[in-house]
N, C-alpha and C. Protein backbone atom coordinates (compact mmCIF):
# COMPACT_ATOMS: atom_id res chain seq x y z
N UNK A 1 81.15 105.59 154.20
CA UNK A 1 81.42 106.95 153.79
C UNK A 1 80.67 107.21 152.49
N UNK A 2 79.89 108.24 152.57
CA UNK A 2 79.59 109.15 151.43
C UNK A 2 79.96 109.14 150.01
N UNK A 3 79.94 108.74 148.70
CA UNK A 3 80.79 109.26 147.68
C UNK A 3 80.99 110.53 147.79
N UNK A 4 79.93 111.63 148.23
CA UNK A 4 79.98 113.17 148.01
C UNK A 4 81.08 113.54 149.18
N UNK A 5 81.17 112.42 150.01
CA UNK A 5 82.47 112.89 151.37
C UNK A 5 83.39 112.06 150.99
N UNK A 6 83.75 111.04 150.21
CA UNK A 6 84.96 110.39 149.25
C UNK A 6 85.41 111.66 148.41
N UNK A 7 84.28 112.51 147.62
CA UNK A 7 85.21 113.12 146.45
C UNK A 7 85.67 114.31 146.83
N UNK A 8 85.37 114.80 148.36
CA UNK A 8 85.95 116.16 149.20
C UNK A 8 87.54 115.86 149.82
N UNK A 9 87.83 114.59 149.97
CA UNK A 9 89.17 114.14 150.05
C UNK A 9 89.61 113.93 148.85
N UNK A 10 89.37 113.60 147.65
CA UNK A 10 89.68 113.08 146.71
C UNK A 10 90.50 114.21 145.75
N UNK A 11 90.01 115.40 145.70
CA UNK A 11 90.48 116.41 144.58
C UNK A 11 91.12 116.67 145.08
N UNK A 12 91.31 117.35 146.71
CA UNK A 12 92.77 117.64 147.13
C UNK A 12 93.49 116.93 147.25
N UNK A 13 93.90 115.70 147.35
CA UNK A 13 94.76 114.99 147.82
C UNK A 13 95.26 114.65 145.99
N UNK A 14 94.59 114.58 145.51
CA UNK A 14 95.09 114.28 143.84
C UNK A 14 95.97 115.94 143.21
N UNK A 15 95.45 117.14 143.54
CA UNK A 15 96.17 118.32 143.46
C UNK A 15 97.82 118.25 144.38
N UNK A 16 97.53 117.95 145.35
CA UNK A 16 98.55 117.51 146.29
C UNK A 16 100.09 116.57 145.73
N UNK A 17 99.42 115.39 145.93
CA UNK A 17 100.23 114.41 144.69
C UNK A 17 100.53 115.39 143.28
N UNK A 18 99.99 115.98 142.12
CA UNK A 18 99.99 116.29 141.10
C UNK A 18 101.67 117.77 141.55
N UNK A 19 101.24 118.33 142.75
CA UNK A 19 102.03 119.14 142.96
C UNK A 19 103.62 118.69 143.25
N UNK A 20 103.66 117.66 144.37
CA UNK A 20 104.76 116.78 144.90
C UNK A 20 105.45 116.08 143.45
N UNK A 21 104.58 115.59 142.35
CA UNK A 21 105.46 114.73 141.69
C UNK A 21 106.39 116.04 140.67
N UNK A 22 106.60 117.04 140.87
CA UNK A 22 107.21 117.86 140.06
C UNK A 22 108.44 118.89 140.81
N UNK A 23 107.89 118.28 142.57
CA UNK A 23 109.37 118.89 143.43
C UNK A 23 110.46 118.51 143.01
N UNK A 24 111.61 119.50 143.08
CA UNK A 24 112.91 118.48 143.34
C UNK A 24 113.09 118.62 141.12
N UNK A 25 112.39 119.01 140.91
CA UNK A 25 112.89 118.72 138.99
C UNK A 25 113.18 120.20 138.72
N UNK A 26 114.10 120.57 138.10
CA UNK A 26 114.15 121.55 137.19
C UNK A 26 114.87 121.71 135.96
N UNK A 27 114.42 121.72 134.89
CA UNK A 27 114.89 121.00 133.61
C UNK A 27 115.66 122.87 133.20
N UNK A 28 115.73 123.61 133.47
CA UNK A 28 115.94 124.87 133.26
C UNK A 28 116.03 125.36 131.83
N UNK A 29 114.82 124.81 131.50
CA UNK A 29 114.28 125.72 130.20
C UNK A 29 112.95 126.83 130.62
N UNK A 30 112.78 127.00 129.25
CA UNK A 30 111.64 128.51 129.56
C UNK A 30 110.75 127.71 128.54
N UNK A 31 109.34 127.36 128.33
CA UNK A 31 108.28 126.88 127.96
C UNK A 31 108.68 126.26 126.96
N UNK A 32 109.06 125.33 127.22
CA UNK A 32 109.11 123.89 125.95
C UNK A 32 110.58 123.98 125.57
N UNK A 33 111.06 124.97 125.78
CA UNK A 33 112.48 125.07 125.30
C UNK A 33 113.86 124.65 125.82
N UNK A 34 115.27 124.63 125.11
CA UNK A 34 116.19 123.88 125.77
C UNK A 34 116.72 124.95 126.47
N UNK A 35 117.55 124.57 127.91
CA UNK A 35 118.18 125.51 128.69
C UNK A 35 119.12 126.94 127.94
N UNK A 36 118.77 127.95 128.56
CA UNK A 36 119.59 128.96 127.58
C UNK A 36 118.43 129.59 126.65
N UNK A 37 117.61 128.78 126.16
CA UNK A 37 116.75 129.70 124.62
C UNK A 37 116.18 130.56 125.51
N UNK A 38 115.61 131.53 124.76
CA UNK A 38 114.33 132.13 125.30
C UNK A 38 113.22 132.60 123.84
N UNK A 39 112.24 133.42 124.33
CA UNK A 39 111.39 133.25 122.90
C UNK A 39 111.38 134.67 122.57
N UNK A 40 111.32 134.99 121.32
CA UNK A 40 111.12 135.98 120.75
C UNK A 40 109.56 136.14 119.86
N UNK A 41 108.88 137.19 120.73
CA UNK A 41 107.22 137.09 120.38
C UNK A 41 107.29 138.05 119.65
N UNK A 42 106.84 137.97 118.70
CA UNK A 42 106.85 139.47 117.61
C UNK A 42 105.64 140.46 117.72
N UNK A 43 105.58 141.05 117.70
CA UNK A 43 105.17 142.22 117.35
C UNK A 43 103.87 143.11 116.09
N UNK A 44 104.97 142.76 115.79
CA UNK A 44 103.97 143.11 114.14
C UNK A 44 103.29 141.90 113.50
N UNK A 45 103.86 140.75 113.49
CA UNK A 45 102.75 140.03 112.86
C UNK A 45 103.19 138.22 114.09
N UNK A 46 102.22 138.03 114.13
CA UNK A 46 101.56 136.91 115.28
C UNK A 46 102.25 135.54 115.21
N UNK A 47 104.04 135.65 115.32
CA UNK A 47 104.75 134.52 115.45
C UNK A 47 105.44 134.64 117.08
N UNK A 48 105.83 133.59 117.69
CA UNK A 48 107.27 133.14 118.69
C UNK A 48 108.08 132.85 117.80
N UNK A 49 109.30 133.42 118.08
CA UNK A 49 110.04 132.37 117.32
C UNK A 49 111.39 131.86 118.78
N UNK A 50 111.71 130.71 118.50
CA UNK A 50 112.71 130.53 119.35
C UNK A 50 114.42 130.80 119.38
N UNK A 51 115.13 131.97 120.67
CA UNK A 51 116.18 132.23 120.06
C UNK A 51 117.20 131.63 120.70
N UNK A 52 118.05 130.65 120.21
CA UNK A 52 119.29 130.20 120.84
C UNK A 52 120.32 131.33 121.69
N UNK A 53 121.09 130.35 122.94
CA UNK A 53 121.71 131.25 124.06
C UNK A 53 122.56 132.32 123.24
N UNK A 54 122.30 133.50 123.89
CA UNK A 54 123.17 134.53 123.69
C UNK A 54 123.10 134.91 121.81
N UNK A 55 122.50 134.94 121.21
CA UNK A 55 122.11 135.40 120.03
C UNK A 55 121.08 136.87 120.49
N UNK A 56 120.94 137.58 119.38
CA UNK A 56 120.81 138.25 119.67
C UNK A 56 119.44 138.57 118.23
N UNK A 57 118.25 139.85 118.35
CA UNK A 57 117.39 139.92 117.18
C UNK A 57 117.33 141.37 116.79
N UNK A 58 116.88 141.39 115.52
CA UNK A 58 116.45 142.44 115.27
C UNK A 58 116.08 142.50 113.96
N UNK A 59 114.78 143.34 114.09
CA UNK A 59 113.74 143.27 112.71
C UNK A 59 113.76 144.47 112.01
N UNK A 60 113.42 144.33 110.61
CA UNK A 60 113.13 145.69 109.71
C UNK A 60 112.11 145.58 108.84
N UNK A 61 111.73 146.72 108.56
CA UNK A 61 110.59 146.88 107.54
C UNK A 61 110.90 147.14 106.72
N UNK A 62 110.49 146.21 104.98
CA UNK A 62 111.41 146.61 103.64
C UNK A 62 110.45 147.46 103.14
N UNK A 63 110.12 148.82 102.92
CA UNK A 63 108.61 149.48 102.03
C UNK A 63 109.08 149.63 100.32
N UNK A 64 108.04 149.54 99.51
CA UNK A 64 108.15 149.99 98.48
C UNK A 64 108.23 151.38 97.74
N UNK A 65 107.11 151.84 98.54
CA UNK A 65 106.77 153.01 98.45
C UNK A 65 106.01 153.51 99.60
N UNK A 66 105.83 154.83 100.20
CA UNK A 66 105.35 154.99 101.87
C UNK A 66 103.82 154.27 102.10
N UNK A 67 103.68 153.71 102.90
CA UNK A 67 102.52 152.70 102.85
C UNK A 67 102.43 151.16 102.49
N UNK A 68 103.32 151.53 101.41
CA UNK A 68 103.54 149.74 101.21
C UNK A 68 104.35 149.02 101.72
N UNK A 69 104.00 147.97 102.80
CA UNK A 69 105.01 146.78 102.91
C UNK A 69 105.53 146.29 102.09
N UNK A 70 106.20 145.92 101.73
CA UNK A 70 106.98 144.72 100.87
C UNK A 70 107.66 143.16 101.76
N UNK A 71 108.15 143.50 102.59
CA UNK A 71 108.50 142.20 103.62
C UNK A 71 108.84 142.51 105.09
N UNK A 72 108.53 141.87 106.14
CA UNK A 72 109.04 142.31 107.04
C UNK A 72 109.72 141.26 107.37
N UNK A 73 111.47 141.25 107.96
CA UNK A 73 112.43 140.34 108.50
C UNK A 73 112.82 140.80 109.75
N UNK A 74 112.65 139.53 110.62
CA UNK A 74 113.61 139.45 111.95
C UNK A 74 114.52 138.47 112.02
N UNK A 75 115.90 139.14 112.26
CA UNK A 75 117.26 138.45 112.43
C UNK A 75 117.59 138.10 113.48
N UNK A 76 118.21 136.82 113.53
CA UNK A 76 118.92 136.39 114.56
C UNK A 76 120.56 136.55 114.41
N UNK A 77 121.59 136.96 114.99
CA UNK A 77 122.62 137.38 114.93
C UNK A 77 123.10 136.07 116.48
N UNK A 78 124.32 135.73 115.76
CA UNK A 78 124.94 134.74 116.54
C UNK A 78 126.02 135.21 117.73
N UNK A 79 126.09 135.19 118.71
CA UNK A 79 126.77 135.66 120.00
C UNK A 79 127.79 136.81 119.68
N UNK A 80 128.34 137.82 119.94
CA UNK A 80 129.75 138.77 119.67
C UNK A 80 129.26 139.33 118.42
N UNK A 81 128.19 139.46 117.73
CA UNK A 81 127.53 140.04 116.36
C UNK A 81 127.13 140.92 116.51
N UNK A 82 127.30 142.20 116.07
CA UNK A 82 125.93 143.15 116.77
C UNK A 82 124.59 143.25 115.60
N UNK A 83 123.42 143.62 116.30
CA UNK A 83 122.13 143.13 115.71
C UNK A 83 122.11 144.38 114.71
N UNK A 84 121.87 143.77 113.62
CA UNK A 84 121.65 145.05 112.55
C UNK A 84 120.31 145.21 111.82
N UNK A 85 119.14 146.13 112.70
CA UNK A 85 118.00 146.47 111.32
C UNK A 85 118.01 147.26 110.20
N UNK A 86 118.46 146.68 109.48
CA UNK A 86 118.15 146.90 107.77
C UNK A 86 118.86 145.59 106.97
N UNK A 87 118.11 145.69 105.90
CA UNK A 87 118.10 144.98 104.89
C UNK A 87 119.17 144.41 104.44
N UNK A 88 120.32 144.97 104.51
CA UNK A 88 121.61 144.85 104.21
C UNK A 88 122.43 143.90 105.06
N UNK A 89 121.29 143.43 106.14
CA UNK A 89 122.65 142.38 107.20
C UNK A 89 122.61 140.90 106.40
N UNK A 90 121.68 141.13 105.79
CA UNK A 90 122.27 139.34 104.79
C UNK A 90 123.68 139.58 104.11
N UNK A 91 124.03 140.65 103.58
CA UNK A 91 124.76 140.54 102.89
C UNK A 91 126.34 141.29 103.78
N UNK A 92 126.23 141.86 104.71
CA UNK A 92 126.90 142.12 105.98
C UNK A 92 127.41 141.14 106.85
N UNK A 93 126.19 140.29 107.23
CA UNK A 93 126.80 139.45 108.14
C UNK A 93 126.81 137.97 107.26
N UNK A 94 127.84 137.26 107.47
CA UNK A 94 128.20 135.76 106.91
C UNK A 94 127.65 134.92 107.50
N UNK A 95 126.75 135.18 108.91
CA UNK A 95 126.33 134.11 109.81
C UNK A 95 125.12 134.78 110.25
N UNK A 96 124.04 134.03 109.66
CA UNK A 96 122.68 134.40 110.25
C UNK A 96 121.79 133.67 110.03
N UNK A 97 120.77 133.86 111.02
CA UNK A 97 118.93 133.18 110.78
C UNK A 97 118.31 134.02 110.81
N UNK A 98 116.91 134.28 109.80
CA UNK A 98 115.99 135.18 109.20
C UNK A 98 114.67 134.83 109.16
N UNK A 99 113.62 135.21 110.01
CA UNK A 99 112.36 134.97 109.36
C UNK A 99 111.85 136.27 108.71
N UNK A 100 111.26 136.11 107.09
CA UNK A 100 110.97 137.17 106.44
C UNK A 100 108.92 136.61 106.29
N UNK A 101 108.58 137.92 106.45
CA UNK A 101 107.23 137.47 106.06
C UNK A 101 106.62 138.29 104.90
N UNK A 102 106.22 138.08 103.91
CA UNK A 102 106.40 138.80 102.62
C UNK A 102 105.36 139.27 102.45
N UNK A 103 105.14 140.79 102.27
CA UNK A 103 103.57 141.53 102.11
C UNK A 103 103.43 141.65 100.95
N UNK A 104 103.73 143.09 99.96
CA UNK A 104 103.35 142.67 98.52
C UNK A 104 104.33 142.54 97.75
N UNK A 105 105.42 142.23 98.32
CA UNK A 105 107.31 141.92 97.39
C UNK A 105 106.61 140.35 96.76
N UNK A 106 107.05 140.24 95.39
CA UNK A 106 106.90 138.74 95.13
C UNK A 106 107.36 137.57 96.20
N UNK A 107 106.54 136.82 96.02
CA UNK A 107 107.00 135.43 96.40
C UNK A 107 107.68 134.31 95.98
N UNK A 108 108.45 134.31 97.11
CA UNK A 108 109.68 133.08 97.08
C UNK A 108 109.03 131.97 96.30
N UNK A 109 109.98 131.22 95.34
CA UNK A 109 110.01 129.83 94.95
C UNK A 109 110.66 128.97 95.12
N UNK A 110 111.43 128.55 95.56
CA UNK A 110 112.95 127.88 95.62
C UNK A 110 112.69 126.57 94.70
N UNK A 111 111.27 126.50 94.89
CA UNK A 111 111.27 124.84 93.87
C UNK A 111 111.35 124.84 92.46
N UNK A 112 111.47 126.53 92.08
CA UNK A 112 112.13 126.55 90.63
C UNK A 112 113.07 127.71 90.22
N UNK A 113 113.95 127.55 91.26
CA UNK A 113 114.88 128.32 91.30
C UNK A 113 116.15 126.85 90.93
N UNK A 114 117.28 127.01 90.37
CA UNK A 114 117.75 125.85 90.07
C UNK A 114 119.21 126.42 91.43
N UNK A 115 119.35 127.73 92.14
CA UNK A 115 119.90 127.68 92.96
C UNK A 115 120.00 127.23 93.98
N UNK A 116 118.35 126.39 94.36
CA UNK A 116 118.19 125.75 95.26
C UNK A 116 117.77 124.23 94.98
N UNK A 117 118.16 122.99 96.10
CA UNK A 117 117.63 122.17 95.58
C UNK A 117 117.21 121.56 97.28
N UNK A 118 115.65 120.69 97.10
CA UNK A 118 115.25 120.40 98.06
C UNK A 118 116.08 119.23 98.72
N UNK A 119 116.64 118.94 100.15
CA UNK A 119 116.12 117.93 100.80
C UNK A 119 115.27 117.11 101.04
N UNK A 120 115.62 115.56 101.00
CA UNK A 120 114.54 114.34 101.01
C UNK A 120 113.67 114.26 101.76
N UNK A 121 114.56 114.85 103.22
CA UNK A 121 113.24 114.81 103.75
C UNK A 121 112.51 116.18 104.11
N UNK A 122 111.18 116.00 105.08
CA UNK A 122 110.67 117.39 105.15
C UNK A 122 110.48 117.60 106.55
N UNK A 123 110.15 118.75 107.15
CA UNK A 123 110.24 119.05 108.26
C UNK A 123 108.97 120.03 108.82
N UNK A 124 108.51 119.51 110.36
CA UNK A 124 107.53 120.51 110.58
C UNK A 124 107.53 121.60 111.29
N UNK A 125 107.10 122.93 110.65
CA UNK A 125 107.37 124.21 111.02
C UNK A 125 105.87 124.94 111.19
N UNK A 126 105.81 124.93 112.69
CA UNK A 126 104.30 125.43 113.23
C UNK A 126 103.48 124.74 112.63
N UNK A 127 103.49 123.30 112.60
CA UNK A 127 102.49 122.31 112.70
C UNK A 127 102.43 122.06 111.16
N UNK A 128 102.78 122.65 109.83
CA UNK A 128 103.16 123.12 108.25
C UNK A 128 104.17 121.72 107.95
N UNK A 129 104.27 121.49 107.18
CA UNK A 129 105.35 120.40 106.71
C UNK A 129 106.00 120.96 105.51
N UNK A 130 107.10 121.13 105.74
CA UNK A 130 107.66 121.98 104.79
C UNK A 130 109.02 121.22 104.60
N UNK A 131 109.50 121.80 102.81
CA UNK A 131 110.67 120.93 102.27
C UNK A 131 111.81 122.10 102.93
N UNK A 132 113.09 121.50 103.43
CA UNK A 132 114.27 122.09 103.32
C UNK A 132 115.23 122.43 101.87
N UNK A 133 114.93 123.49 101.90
CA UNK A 133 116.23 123.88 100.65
C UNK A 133 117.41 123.76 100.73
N UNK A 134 118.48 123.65 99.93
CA UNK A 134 119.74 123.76 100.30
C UNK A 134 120.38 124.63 98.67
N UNK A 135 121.70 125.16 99.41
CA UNK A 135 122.14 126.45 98.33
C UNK A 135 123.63 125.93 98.23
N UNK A 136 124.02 125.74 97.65
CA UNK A 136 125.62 124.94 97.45
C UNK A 136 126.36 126.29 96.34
N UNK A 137 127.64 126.34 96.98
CA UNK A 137 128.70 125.60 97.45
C UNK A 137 128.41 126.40 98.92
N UNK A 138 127.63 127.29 99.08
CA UNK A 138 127.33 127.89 100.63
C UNK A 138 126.63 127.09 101.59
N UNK A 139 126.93 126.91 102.90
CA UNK A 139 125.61 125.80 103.43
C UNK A 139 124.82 127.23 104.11
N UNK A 140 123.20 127.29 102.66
CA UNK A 140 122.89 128.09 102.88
C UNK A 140 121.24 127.11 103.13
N UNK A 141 120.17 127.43 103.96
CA UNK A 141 119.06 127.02 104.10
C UNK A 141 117.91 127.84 104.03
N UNK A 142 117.05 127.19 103.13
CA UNK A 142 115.69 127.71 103.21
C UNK A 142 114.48 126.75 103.34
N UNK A 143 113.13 127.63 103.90
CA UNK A 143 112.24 126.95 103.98
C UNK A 143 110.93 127.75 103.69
N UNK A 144 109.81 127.65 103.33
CA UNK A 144 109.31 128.33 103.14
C UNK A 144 107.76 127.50 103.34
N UNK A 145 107.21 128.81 104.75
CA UNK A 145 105.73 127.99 104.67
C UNK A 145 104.70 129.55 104.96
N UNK A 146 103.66 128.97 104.26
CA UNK A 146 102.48 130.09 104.63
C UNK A 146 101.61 129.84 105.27
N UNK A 147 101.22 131.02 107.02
CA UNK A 147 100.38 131.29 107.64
C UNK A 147 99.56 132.26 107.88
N UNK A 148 98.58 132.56 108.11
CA UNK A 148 97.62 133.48 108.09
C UNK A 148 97.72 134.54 106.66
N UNK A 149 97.67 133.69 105.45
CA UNK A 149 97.69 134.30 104.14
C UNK A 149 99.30 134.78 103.75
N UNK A 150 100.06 134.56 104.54
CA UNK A 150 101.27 135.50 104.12
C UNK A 150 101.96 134.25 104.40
N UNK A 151 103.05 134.29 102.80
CA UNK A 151 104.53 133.87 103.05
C UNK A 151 105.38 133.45 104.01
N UNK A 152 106.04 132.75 104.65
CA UNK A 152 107.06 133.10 105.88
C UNK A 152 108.30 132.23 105.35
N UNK A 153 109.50 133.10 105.04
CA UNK A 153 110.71 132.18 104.62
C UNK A 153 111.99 132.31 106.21
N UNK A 154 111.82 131.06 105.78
CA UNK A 154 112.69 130.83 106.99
C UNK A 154 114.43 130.34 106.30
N UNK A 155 115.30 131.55 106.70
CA UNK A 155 116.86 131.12 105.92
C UNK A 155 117.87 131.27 107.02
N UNK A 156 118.55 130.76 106.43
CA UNK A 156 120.14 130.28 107.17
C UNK A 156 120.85 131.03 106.33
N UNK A 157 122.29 131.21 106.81
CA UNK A 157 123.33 131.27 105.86
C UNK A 157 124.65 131.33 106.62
N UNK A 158 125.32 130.55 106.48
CA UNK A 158 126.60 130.16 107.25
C UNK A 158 127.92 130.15 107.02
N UNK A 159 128.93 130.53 107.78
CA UNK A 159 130.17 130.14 106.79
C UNK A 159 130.70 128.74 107.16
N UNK A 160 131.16 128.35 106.54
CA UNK A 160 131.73 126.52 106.45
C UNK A 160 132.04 126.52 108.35
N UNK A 161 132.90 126.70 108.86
CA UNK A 161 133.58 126.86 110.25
C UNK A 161 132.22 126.77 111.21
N UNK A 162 130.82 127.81 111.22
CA UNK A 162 129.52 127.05 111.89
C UNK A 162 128.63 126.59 111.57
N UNK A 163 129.02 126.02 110.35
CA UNK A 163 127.52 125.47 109.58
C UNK A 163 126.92 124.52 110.17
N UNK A 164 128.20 123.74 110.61
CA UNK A 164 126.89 122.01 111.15
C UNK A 164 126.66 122.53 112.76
N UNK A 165 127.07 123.40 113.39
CA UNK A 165 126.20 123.85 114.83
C UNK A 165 124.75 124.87 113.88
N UNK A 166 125.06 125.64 113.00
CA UNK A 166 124.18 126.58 112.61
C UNK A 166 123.09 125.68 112.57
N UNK A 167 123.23 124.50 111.44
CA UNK A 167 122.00 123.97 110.84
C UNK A 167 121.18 123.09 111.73
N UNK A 168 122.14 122.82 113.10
CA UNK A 168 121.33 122.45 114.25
C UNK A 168 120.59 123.43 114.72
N UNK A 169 121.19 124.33 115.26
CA UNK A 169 120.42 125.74 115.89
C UNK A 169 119.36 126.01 115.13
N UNK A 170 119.02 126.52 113.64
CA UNK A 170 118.10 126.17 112.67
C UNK A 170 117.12 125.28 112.43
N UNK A 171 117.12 124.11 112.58
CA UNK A 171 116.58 122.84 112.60
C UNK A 171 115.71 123.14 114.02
N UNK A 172 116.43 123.47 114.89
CA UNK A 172 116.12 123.57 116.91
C UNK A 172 114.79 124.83 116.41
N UNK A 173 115.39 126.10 115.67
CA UNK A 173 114.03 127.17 115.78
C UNK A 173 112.90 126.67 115.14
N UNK A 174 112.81 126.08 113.88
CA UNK A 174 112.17 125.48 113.14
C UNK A 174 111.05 124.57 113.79
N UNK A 175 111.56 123.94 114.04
CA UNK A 175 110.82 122.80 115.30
C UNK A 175 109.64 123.17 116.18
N UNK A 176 110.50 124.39 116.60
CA UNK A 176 109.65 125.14 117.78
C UNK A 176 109.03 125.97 117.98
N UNK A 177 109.15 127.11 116.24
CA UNK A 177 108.30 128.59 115.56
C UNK A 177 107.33 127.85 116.11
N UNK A 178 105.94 128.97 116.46
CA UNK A 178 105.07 128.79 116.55
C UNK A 178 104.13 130.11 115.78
N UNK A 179 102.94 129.61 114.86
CA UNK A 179 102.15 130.43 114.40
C UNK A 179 100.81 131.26 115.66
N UNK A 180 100.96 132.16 116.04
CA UNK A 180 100.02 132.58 116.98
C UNK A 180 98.70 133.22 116.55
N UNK A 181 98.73 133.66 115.17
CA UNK A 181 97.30 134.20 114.73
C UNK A 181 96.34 133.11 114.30
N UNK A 182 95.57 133.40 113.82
CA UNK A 182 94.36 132.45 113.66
C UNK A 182 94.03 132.14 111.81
């Protein structure tokens, strides 16, 4: 036989196999994710972010003055919450996750803020290695990494009763943000 009539059996029968070894599995996630998430693709500026079951989002625009950005945040609101855009749901809701991406509002420091103090270790957020903050006596979390020139703070804030599911759920988006612009 031929090699050129070997490799006319060869690709199909390897597509074939490649197809069969994945019958019969269904891990029932949605692209890389655990069963239940789904992704939240933004809009205005070029992130996924990943949202745990039954949470719920919603984003706002902070302006300074008409024309100027100052930050834009999308919230995650935890199951029975209703989603609130404006500025005011940090301080509204007791239980939330936030990505803020900061246009010309100053920029976050937490590493000399004495309200925050880092975690030992660090963690990677869209491929970024970034320190975890922590805010005491609140188990409150921050992180903060920059893509495509802009800021992106990533916060928690919890009340004692879901903090150690929160800071999993947190830890879980973190993991899995993805930066989509270039």
């Amino acid at each position: 036989m031929s090699n050129k009539l070997r490799w006319i059996w060869v690709v199909p029968l390897l597509a074939l196999l490649t197809l069969l070894a994945g019958c019969g599995q269904s891990s029932g996630s949605v692209a890389g994710l655990p069963s239940g998430w789904s992704w939240h693709h933004d809009d205005h500026y070029p992130f996924d972010a990943p949202v745990p079951p039954q949470w719920s989002v919603a984003s706002f625009t902070n302006t300074q003055s008409p024309g100027d950005e100052c930050e834009y945040t999308v919230n995650f609101f935890p199951p029975g919450r209703e989603a609130i855009s404006e500025r005011a749901a940090s301080e509204l809701e007791p239980e939330l996750i936030a990505i803020t991406v900061k246009g010309s509002c100053p920029l976050a420091d937490p590493s000399h803020d004495t309200d925050w103090t880092p975690e030992a270790g660090r963690i990677n957020v869209g491929g970024t290695m970034c320190t975890v903050y922590d805010r005491a006596p609140e188990p409150d979390r921050m992180v903060v990494a920059t893509f495509g020139g802009h800021q992106y703070l990533f916060y928690m804030q919890s009340p004692a009763n879901t903090a150690q599911r929160d800071e999993m759920l947190f830890k879980q988006m973190l993991e899995r943000f993805r930066y989509t612009g270039k």
